[in-house]
C-alpha atoms as a PDB file:
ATOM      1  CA  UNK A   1      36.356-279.921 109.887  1.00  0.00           C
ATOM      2  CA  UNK A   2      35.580-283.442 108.241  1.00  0.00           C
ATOM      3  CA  UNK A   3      36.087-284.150 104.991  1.00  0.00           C
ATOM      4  CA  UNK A   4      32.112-284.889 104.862  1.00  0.00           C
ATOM      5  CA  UNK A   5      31.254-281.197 104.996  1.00  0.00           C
ATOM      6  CA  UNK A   6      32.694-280.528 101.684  1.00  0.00           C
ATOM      7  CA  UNK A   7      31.601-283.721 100.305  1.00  0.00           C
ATOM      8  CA  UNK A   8      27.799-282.622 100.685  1.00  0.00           C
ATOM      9  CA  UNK A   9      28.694-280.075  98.276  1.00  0.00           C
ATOM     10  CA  UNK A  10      27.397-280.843  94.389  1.00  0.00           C
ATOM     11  CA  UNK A  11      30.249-279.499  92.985  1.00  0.00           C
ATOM     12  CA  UNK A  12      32.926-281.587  95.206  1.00  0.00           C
ATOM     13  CA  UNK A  13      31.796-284.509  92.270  1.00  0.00           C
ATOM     14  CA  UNK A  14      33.582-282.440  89.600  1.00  0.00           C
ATOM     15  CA  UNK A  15      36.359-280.516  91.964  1.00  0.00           C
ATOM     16  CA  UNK A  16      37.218-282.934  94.509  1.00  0.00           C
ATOM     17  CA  UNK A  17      38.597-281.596  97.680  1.00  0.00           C
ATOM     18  CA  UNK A  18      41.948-282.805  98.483  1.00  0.00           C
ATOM     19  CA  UNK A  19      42.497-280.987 101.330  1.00  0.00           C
ATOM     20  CA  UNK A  20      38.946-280.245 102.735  1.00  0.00           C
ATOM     21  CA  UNK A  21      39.652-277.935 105.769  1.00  0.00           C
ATOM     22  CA  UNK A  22      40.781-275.768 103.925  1.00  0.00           C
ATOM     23  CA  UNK A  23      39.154-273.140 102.150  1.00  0.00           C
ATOM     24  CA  UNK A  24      37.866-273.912  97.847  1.00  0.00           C
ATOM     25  CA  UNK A  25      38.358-271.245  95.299  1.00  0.00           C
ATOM     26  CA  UNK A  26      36.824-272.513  92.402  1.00  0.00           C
ATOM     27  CA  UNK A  27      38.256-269.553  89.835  1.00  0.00           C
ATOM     28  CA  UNK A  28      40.324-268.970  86.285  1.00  0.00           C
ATOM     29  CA  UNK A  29      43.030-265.950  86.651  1.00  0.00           C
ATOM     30  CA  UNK A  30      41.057-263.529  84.893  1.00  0.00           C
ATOM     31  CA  UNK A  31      40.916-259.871  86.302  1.00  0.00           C
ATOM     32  CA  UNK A  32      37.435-261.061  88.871  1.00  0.00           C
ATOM     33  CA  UNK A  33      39.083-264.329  89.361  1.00  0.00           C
ATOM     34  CA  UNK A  34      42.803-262.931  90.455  1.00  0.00           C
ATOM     35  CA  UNK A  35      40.722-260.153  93.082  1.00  0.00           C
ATOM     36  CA  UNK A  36      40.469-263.091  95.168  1.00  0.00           C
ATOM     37  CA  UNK A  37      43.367-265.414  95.064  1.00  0.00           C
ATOM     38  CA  UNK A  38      45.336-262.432  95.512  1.00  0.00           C
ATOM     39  CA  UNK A  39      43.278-261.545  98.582  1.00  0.00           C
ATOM     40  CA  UNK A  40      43.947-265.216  99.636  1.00  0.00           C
ATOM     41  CA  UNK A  41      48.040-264.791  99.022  1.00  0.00           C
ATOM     42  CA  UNK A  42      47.583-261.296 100.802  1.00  0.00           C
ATOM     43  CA  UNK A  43      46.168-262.558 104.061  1.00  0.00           C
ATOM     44  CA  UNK A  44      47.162-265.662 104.221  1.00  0.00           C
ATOM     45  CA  UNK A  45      44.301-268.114 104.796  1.00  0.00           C
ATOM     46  CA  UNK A  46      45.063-272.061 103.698  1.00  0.00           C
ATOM     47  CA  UNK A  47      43.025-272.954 100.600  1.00  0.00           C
ATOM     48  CA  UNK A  48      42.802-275.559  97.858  1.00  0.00           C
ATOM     49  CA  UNK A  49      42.173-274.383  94.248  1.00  0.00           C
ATOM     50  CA  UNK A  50      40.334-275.663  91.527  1.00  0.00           C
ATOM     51  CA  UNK A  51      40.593-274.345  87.748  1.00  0.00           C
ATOM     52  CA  UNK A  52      37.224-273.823  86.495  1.00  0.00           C
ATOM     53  CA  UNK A  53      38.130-273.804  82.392  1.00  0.00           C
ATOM     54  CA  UNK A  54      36.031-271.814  79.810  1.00  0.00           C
ATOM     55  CA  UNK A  55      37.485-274.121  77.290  1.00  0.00           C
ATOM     56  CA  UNK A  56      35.467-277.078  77.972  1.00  0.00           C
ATOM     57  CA  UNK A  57      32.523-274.262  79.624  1.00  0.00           C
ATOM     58  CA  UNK A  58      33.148-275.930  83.054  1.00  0.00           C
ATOM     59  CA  UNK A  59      31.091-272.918  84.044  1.00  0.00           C
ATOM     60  CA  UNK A  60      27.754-274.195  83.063  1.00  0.00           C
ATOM     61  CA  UNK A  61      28.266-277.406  84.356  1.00  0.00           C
ATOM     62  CA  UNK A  62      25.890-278.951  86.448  1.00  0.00           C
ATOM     63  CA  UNK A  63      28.170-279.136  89.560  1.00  0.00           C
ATOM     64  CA  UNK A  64      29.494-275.457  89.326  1.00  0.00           C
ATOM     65  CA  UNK A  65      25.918-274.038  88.532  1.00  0.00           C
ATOM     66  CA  UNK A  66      24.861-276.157  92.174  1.00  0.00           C
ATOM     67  CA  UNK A  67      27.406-273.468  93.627  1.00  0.00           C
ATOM     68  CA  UNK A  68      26.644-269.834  91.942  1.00  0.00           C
ATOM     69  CA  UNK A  69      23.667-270.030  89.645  1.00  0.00           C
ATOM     70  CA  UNK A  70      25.035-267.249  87.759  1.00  0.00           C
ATOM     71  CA  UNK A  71      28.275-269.123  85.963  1.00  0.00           C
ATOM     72  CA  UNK A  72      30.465-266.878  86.515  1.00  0.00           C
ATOM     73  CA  UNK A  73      33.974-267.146  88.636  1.00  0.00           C
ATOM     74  CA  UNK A  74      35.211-267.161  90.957  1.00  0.00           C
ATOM     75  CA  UNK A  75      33.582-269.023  94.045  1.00  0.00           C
ATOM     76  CA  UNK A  76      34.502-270.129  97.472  1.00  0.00           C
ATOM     77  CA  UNK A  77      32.999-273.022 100.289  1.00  0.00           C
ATOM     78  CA  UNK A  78      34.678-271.745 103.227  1.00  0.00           C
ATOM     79  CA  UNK A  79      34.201-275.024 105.667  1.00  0.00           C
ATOM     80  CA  UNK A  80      34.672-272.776 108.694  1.00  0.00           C
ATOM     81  CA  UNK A  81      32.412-270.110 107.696  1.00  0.00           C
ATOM     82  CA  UNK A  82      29.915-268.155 110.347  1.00  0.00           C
ATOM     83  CA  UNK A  83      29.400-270.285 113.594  1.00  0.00           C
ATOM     84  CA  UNK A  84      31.599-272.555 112.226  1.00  0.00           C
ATOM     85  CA  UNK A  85      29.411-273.472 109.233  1.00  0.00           C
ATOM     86  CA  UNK A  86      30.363-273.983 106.095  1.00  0.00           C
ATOM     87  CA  UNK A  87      29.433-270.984 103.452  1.00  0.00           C
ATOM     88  CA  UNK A  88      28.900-270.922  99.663  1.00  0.00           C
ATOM     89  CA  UNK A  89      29.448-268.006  98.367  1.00  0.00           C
ATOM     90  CA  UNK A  90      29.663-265.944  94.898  1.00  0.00           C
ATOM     91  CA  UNK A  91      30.671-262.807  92.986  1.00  0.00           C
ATOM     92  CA  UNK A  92      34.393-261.694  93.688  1.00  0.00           C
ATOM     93  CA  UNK A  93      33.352-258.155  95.942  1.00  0.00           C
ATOM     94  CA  UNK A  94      31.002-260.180  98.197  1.00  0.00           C
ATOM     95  CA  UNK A  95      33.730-262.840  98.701  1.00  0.00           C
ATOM     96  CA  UNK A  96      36.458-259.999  98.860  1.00  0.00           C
ATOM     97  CA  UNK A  97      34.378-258.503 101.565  1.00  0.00           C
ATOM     98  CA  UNK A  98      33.418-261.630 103.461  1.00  0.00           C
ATOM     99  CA  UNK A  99      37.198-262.518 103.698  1.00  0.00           C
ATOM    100  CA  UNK A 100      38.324-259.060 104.796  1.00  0.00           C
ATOM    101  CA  UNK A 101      35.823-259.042 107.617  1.00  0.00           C
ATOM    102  CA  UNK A 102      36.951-262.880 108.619  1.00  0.00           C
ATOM    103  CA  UNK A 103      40.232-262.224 108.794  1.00  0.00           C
ATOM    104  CA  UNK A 104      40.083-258.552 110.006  1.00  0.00           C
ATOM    105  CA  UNK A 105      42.837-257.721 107.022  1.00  0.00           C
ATOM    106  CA  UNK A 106      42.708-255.216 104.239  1.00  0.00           C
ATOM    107  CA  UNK A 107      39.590-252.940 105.163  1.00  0.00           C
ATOM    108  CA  UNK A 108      39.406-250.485 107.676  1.00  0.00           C
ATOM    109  CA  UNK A 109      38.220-251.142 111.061  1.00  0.00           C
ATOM    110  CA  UNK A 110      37.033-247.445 111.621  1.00  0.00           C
ATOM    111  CA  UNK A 111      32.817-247.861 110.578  1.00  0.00           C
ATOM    112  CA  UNK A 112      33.137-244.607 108.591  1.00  0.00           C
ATOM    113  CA  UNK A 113      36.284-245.675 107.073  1.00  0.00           C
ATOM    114  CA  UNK A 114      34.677-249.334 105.938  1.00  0.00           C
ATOM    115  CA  UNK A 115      32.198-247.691 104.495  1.00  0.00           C
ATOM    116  CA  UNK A 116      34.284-245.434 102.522  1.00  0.00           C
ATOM    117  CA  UNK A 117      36.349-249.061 101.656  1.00  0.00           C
ATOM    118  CA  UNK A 118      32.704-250.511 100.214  1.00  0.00           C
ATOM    119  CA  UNK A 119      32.338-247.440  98.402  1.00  0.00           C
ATOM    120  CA  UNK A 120      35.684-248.359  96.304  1.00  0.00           C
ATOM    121  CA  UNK A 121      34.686-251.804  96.126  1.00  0.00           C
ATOM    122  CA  UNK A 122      30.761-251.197  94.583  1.00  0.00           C
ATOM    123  CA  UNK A 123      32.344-248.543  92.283  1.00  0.00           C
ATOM    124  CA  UNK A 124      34.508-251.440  91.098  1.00  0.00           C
ATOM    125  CA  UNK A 125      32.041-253.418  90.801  1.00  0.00           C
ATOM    126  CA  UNK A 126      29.651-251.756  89.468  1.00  0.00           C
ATOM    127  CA  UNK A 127      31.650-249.517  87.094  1.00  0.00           C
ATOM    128  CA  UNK A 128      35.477-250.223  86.247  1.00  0.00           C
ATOM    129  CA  UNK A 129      34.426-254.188  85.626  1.00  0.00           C
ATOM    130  CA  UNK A 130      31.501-253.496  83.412  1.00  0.00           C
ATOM    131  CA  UNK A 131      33.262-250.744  81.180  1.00  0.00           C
ATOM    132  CA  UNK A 132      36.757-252.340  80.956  1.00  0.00           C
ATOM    133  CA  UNK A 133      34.901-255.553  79.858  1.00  0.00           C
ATOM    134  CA  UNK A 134      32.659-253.775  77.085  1.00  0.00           C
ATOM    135  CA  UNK A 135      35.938-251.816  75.710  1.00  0.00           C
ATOM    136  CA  UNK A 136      37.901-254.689  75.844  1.00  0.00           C
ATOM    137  CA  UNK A 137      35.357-257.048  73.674  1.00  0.00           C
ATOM    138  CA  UNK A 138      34.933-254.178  71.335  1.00  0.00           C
ATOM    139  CA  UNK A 139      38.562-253.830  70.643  1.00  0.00           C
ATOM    140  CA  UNK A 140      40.009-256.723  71.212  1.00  0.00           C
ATOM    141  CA  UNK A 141      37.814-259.550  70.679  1.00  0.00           C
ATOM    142  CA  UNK A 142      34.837-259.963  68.106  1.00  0.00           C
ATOM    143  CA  UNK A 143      33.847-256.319  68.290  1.00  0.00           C
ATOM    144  CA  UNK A 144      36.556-255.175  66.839  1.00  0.00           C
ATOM    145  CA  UNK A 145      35.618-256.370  63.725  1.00  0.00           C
ATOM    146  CA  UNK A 146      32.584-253.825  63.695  1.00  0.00           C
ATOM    147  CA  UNK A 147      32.533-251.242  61.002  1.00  0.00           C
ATOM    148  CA  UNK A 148      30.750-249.009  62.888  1.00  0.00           C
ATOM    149  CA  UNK A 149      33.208-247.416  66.091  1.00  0.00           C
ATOM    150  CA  UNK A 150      30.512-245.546  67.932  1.00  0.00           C
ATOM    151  CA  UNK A 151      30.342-248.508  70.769  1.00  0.00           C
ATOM    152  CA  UNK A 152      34.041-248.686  71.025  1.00  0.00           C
ATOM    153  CA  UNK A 153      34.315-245.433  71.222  1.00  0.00           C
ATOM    154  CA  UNK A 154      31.659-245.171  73.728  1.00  0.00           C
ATOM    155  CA  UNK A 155      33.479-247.680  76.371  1.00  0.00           C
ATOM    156  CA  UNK A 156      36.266-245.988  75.637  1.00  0.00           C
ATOM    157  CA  UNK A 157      35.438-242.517  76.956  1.00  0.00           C
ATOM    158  CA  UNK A 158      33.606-243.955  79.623  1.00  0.00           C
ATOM    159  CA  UNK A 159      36.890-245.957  80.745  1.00  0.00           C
ATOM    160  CA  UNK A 160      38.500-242.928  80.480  1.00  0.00           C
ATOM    161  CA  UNK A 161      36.520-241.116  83.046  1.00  0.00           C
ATOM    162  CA  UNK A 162      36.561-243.846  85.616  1.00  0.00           C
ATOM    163  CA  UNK A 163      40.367-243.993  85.059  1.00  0.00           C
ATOM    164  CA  UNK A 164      40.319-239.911  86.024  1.00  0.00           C
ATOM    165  CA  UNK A 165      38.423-240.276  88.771  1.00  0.00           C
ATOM    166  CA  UNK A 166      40.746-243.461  90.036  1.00  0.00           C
ATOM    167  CA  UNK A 167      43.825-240.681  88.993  1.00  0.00           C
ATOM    168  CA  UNK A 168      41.895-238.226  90.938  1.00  0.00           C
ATOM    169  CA  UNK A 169      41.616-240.081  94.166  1.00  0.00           C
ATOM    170  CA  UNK A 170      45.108-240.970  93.886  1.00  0.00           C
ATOM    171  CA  UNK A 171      47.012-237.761  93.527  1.00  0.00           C
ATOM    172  CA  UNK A 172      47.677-237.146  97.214  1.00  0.00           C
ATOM    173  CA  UNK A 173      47.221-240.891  98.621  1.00  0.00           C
ATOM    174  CA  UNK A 174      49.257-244.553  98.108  1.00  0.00           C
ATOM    175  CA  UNK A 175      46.283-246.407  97.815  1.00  0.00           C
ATOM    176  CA  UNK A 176      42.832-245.624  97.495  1.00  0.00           C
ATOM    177  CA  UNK A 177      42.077-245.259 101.002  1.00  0.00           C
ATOM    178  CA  UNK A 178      45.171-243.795 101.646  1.00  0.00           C
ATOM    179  CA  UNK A 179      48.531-245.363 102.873  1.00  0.00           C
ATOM    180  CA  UNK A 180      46.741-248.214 104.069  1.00  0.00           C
ATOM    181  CA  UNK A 181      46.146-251.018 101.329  1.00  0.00           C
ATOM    182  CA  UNK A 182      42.744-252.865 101.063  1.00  0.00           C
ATOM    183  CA  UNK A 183      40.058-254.676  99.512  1.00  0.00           C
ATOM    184  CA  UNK A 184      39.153-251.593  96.773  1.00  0.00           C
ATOM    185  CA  UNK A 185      42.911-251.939  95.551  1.00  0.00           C
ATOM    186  CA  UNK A 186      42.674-255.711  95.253  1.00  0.00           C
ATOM    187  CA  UNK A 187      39.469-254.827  93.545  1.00  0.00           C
ATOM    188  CA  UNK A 188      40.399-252.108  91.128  1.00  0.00           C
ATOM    189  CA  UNK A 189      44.042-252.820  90.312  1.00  0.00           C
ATOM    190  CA  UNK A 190      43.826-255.907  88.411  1.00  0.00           C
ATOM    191  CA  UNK A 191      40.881-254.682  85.940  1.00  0.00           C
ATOM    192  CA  UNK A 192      43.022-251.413  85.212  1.00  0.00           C
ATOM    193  CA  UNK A 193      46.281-254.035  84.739  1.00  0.00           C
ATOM    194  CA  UNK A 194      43.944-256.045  82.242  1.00  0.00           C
ATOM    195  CA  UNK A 195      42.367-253.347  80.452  1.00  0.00           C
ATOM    196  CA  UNK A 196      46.104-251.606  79.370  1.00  0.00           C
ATOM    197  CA  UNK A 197      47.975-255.584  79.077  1.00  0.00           C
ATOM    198  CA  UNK A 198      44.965-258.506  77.770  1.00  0.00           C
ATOM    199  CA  UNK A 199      42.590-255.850  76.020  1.00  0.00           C
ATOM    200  CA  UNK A 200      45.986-254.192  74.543  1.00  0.00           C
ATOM    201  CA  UNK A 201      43.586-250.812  75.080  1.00  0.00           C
ATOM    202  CA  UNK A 202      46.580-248.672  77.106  1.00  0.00           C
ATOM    203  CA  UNK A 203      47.034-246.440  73.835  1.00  0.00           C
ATOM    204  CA  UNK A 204      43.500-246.489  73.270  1.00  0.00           C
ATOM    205  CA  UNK A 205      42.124-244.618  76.419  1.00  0.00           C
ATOM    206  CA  UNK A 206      45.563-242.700  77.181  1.00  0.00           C
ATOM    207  CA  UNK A 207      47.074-244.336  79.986  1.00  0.00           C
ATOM    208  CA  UNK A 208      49.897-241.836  80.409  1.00  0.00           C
ATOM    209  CA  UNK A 209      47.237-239.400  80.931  1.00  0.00           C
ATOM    210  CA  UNK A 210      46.876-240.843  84.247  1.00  0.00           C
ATOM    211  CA  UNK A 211      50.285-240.481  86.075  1.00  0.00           C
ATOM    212  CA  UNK A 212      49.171-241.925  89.648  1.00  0.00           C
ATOM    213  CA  UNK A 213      47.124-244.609  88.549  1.00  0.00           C
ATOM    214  CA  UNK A 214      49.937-245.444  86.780  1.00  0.00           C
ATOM    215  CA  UNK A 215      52.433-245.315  89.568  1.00  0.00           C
ATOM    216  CA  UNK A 216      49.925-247.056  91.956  1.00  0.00           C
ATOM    217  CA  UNK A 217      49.551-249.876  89.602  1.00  0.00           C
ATOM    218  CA  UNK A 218      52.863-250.491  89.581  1.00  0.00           C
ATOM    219  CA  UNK A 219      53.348-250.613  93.052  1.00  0.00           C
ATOM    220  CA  UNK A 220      50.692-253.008  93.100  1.00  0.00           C
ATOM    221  CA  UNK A 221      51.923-255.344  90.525  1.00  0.00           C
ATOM    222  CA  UNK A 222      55.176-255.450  92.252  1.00  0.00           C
ATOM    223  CA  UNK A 223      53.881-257.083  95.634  1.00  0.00           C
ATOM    224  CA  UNK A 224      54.822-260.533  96.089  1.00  0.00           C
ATOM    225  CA  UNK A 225      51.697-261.656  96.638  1.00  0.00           C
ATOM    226  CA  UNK A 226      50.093-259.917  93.835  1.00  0.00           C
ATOM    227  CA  UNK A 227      52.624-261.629  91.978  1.00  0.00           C
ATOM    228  CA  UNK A 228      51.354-265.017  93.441  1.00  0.00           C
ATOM    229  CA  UNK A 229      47.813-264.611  93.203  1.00  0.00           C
ATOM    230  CA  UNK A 230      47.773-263.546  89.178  1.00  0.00           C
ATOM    231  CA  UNK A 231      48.770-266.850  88.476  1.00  0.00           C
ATOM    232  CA  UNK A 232      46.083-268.963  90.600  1.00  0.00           C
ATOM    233  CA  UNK A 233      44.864-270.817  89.455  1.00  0.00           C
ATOM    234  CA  UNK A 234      47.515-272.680  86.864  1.00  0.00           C
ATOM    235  CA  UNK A 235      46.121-273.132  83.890  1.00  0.00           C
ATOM    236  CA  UNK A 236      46.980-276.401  83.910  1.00  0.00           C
END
């Protein structure tokens, strides 16, 4: 793939491709960012990173709006995407799920099964993410600061039930679809490693409650490429 097809790209101005065959993540190793570098590390695909720093709000930057709209990380160009055309693409469960399916890696190739899979993911999505980040402002950041506890305290028992019904699904399986390891563990473990470490909230929505998630996470934390893909991109 030429080093043109990247170049056509807005946002190659600000992040220029070195190595433009390969696929860009244009991220920050925060729990949405990390879902898909460590999907990268886990299946093995050749890409090129680029650190997209809140510091200096590289997110609402011309060149990285040009590529998701919605400044947020992370985001990929994958040069060789469908019929060998290059895709843009955003949000970290879309891009989770577009690289499982390319690569035919971590999601189940059974069609009930997959669905199951995007079940984990969208409750991930649309659930652990959302929560853990409203508990996590409200007790660790400028929320915490608020006299009045009833929105803490409402994130918190609402992390608390998604973290049962994670504890739940894991109390007679590895992983959440069983002993097989996929996209809804890439998706789920990293929030739930954020929420008890960054947002210092372990204490808070009583982690120890929750024996198998806890023994799952760790099991996650220790794979190598987990281990690889939480710190991608360097923070320079």
């Amino acid at each position: 793939m030429s080093s043109s097809v990247i170049s056509n790209f807005p946002i190659n101005q600000k992040w220029p491709a070195q190595h433009p065959e390969r696929l860009q993540l244009y991220s920050l190793p925060t729990p949405n960012g990390v879902k898909v570098s460590i999907m990268l590390e886990e299946i093995g695909l050749p890409y090129e990173t680029h650190l997209v720093n809140f510091e200096t709000n590289d997110q609402t930057s011309p060149e990285f709006l040009s590529l998701n709209p919605n400044n947020k990380i992370p985001a990929i160009i994958d040069p060789q995407g469908p019929g060998d055309k290059p895709l843009a693409l955003f949000e970290s469960g879309a891009i989770l799920l577009y690289l499982a399916d390319k690569t035919g890696q971590c999601i189940p190739t059974d069609a009930a099964k997959r669905y199951e899979c995007i079940q984990w993911l969208m409750f991930q999505m649309g659930g652990i993410g959302p929560m853990f980040g409203q508990l996590g402002f409200f007790n660790k950041f400028a929320g915490k600061t608020y006299e009045d506890k009833r929105p803490r305290d409402r994130y918190v028992a609402e992390s608390k039930r998604l973290l049962s019904v994670v504890n739940q699904r894991l109390t007679d399986r590895k992983w959440i679809m069983g002993d097989t390891y996929t996209i809804a563990d890439i998706a789920i473990f990293p929030w739930i490693r954020n929420l008890i470490g960054f947002y210092e909230a372990g204490e808070l929505v009583g982690i120890n409650d929750f024996p198998h998630v806890q023994r799952a996470l760790a099991e996650f934390v220790g794979r190598p490429a987990v281990q690889r893909g939480l710190l991608i991109p360097a923070r320079g």
